[in-house]
PDB file of N, CA and C in Angstrom:
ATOM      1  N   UNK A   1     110.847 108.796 127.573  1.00  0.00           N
ATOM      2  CA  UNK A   1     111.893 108.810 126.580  1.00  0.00           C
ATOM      3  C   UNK A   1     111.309 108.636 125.174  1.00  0.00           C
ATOM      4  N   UNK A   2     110.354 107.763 125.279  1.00  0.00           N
ATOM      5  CA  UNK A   2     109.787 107.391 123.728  1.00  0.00           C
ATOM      6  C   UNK A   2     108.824 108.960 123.132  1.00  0.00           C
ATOM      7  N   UNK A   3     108.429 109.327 124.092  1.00  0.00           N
ATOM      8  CA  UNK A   3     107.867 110.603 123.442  1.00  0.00           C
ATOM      9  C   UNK A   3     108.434 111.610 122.992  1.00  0.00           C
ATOM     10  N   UNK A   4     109.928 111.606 123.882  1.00  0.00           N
ATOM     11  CA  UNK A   4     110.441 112.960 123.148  1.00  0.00           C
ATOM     12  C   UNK A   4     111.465 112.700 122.257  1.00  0.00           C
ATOM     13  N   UNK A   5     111.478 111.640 121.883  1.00  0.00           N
ATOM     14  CA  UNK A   5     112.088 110.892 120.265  1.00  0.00           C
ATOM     15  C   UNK A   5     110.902 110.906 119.270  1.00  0.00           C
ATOM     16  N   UNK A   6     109.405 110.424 119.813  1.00  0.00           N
ATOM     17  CA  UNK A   6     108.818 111.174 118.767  1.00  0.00           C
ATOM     18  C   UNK A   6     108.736 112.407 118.403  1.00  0.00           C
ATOM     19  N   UNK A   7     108.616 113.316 119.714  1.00  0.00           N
ATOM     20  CA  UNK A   7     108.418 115.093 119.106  1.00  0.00           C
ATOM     21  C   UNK A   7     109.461 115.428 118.117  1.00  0.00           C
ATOM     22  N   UNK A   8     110.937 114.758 118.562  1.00  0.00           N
ATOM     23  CA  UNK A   8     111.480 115.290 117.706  1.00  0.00           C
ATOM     24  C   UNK A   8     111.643 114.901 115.796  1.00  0.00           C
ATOM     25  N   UNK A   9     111.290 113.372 115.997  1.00  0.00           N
ATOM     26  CA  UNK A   9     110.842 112.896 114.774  1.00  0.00           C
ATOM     27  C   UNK A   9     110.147 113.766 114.658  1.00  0.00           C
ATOM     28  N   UNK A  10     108.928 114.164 114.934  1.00  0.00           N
ATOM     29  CA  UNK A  10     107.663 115.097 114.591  1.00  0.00           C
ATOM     30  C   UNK A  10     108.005 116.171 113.730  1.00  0.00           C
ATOM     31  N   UNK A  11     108.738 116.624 114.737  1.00  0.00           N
ATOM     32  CA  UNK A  11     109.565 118.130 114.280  1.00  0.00           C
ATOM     33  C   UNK A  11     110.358 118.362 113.043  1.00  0.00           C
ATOM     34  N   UNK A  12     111.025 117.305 113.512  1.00  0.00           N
ATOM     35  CA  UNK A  12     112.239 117.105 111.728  1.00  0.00           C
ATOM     36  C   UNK A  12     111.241 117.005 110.554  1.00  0.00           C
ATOM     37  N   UNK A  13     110.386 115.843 111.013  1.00  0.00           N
ATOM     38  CA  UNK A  13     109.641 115.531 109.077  1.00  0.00           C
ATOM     39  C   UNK A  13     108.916 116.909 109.448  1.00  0.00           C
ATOM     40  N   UNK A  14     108.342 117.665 109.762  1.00  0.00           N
ATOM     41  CA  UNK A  14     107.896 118.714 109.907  1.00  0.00           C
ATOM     42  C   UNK A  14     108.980 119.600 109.205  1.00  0.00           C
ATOM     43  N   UNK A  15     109.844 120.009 109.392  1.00  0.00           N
ATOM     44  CA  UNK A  15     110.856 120.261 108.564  1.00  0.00           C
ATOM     45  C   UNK A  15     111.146 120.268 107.406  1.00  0.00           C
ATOM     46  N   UNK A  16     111.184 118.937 107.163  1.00  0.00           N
ATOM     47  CA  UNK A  16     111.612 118.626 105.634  1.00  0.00           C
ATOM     48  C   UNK A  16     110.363 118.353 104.529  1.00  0.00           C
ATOM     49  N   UNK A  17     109.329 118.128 105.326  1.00  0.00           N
ATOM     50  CA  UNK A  17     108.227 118.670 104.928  1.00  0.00           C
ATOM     51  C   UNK A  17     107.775 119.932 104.336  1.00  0.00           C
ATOM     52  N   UNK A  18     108.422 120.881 104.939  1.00  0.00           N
ATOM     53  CA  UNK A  18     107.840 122.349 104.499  1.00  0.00           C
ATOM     54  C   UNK A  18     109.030 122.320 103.660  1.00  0.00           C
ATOM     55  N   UNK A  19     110.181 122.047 103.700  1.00  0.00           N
ATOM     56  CA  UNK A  19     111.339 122.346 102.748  1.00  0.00           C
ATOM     57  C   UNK A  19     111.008 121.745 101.327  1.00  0.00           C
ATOM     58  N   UNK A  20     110.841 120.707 101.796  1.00  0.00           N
ATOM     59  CA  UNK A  20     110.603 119.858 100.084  1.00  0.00           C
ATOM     60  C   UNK A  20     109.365 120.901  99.414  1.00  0.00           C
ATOM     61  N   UNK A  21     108.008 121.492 100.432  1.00  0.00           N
ATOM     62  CA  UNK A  21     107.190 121.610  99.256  1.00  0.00           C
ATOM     63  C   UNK A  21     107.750 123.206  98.721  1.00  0.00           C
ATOM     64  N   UNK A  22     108.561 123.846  99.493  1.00  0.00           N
ATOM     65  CA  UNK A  22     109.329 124.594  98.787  1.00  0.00           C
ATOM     66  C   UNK A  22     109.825 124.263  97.444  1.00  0.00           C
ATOM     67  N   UNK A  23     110.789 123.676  97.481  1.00  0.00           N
ATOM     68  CA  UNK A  23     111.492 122.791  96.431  1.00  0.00           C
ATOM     69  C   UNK A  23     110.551 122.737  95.076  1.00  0.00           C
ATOM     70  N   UNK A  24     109.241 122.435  95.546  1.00  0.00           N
ATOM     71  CA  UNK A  24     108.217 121.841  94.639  1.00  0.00           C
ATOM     72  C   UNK A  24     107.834 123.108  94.003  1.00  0.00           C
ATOM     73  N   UNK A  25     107.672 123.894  94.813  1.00  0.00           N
ATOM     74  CA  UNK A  25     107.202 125.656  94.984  1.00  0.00           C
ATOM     75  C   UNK A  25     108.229 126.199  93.328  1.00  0.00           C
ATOM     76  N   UNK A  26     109.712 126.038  93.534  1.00  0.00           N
ATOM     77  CA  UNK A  26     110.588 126.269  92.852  1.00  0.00           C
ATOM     78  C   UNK A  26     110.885 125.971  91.068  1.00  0.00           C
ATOM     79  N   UNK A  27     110.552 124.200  91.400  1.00  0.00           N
ATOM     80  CA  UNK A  27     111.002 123.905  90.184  1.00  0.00           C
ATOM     81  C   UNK A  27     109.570 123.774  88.604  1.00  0.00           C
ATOM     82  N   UNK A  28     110.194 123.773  88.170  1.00  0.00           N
ATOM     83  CA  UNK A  28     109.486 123.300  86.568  1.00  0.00           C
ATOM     84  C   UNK A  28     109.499 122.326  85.940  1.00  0.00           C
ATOM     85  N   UNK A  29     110.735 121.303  86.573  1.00  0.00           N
ATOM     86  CA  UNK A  29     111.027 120.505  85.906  1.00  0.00           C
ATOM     87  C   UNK A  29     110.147 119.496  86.008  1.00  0.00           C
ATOM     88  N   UNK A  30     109.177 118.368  85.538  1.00  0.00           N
ATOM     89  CA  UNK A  30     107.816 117.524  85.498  1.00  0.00           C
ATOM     90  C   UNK A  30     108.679 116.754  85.982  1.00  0.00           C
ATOM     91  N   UNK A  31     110.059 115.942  85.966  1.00  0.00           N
ATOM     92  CA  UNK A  31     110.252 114.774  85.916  1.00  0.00           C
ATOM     93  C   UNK A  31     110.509 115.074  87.569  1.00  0.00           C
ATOM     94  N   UNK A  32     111.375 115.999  88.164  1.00  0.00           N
ATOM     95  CA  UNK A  32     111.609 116.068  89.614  1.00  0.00           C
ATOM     96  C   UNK A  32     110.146 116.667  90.115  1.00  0.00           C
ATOM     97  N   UNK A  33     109.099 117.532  89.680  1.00  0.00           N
ATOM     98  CA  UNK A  33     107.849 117.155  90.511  1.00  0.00           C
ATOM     99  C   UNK A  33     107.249 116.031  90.696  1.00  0.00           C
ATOM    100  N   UNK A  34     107.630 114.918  89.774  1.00  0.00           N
ATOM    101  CA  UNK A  34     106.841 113.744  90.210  1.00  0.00           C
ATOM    102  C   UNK A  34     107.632 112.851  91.484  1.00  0.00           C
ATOM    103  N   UNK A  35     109.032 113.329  91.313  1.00  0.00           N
ATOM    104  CA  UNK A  35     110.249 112.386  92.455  1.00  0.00           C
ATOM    105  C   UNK A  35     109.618 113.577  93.633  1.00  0.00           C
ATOM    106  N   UNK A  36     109.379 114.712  93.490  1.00  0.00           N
ATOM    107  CA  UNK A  36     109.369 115.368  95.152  1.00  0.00           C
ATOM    108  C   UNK A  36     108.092 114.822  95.453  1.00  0.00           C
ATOM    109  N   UNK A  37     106.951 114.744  94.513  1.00  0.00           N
ATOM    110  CA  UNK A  37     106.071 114.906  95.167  1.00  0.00           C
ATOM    111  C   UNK A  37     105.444 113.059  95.685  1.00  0.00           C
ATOM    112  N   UNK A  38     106.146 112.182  95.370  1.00  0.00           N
ATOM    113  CA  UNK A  38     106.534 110.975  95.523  1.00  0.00           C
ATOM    114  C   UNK A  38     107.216 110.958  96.999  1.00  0.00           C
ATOM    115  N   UNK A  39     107.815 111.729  97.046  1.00  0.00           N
ATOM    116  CA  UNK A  39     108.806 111.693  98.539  1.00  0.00           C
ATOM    117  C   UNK A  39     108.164 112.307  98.979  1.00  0.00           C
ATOM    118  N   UNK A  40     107.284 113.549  99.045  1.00  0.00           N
ATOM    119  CA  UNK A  40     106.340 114.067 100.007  1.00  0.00           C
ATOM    120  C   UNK A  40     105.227 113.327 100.261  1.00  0.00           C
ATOM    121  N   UNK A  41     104.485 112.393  99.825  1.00  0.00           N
ATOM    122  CA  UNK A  41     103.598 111.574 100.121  1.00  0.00           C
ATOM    123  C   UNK A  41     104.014 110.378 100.895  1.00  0.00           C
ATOM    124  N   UNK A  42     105.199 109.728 100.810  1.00  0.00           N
ATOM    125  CA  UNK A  42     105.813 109.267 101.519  1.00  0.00           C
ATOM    126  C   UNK A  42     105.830 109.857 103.401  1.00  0.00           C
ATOM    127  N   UNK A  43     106.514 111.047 102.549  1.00  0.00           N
ATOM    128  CA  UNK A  43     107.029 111.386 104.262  1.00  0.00           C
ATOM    129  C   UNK A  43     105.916 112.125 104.869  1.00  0.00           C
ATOM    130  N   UNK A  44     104.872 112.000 104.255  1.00  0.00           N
ATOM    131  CA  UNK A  44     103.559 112.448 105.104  1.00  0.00           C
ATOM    132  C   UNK A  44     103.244 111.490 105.187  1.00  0.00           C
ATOM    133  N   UNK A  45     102.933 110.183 105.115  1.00  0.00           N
ATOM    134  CA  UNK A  45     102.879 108.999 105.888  1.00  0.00           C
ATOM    135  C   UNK A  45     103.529 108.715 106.989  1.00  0.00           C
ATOM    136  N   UNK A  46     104.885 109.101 106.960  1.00  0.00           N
ATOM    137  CA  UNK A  46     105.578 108.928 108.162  1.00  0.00           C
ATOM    138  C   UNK A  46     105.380 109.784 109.255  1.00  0.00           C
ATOM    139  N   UNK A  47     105.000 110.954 108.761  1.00  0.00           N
ATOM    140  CA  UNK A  47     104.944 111.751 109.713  1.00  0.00           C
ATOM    141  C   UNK A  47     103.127 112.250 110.174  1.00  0.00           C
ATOM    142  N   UNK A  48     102.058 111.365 109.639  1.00  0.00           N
ATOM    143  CA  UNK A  48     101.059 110.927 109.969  1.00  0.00           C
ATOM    144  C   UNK A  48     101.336 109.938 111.124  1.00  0.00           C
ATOM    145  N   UNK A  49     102.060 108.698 110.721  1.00  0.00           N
ATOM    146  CA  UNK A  49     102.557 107.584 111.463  1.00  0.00           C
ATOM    147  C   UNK A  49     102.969 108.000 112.779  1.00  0.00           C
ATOM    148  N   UNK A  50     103.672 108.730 112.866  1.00  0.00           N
ATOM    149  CA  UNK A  50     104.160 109.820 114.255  1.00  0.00           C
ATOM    150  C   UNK A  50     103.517 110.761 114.785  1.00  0.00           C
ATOM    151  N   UNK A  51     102.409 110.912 114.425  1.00  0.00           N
ATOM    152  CA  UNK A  51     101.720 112.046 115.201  1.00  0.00           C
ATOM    153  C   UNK A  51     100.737 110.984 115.793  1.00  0.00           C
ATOM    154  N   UNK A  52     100.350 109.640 115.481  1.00  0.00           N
ATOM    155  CA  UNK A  52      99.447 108.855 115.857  1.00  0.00           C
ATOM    156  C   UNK A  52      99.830 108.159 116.932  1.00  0.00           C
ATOM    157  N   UNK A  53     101.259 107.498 117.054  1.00  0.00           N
ATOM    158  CA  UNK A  53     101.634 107.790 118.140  1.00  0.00           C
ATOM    159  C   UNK A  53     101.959 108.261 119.404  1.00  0.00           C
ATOM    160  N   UNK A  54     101.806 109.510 119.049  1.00  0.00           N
ATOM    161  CA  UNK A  54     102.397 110.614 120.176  1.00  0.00           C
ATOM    162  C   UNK A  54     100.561 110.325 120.557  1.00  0.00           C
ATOM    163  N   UNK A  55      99.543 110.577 120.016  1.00  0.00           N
ATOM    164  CA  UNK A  55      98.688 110.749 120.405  1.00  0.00           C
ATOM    165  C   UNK A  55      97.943 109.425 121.246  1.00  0.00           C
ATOM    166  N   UNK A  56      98.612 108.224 120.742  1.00  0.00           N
ATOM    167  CA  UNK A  56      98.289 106.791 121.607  1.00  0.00           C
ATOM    168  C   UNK A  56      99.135 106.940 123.040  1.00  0.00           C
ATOM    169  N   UNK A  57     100.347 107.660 122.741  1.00  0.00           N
ATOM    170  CA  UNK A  57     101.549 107.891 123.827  1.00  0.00           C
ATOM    171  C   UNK A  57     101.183 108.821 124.878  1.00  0.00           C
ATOM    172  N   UNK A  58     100.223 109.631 124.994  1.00  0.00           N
ATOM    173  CA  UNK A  58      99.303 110.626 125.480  1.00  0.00           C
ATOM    174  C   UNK A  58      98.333 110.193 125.983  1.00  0.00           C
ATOM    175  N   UNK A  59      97.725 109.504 125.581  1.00  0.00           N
ATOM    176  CA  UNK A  59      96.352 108.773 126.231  1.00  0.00           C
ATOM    177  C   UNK A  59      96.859 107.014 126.788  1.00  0.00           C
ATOM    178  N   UNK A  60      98.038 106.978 127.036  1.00  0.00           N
ATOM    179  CA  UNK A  60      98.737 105.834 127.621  1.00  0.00           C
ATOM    180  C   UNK A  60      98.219 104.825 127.120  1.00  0.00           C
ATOM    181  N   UNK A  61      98.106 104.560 125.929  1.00  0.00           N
ATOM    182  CA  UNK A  61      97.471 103.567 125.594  1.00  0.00           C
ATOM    183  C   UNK A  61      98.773 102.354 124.590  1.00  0.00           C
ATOM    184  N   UNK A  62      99.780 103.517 124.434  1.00  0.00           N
ATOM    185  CA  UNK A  62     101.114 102.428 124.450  1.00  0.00           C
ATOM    186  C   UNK A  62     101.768 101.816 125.539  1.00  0.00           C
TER     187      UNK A  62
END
């Protein structure tokens, strides 16, 4: 059960991951590249955080 709540965590920030750097892709504005790219460093932590898992969750070591 715990693994396939991570894949899908995985999947989502995977998601919103590629969406935001779209976003980033888009705008001009300096003050919202520094808020996206603030929230993308963020949520690549989290979703670092979750792939490290899955990979402890794999080698049964949770």
């Amino acid at each position: 059960m715990l693994s396939e709540d991570l894949v899908i965590a995985y999947e989502a920030l995977d998601r919103i991951t590629d969406n935001l750097g779209e976003l980033i892709d888009e705008t001009n504005d300096t003050d919202k590249l520094v808020y996206y790219a603030q929230m993308s460093g963020e949520l690549c932590s989290h979703f670092n955080g979750i792939a490290m898992l899955l990979e402890d969750h794999s080698q049964d070591i949770l």
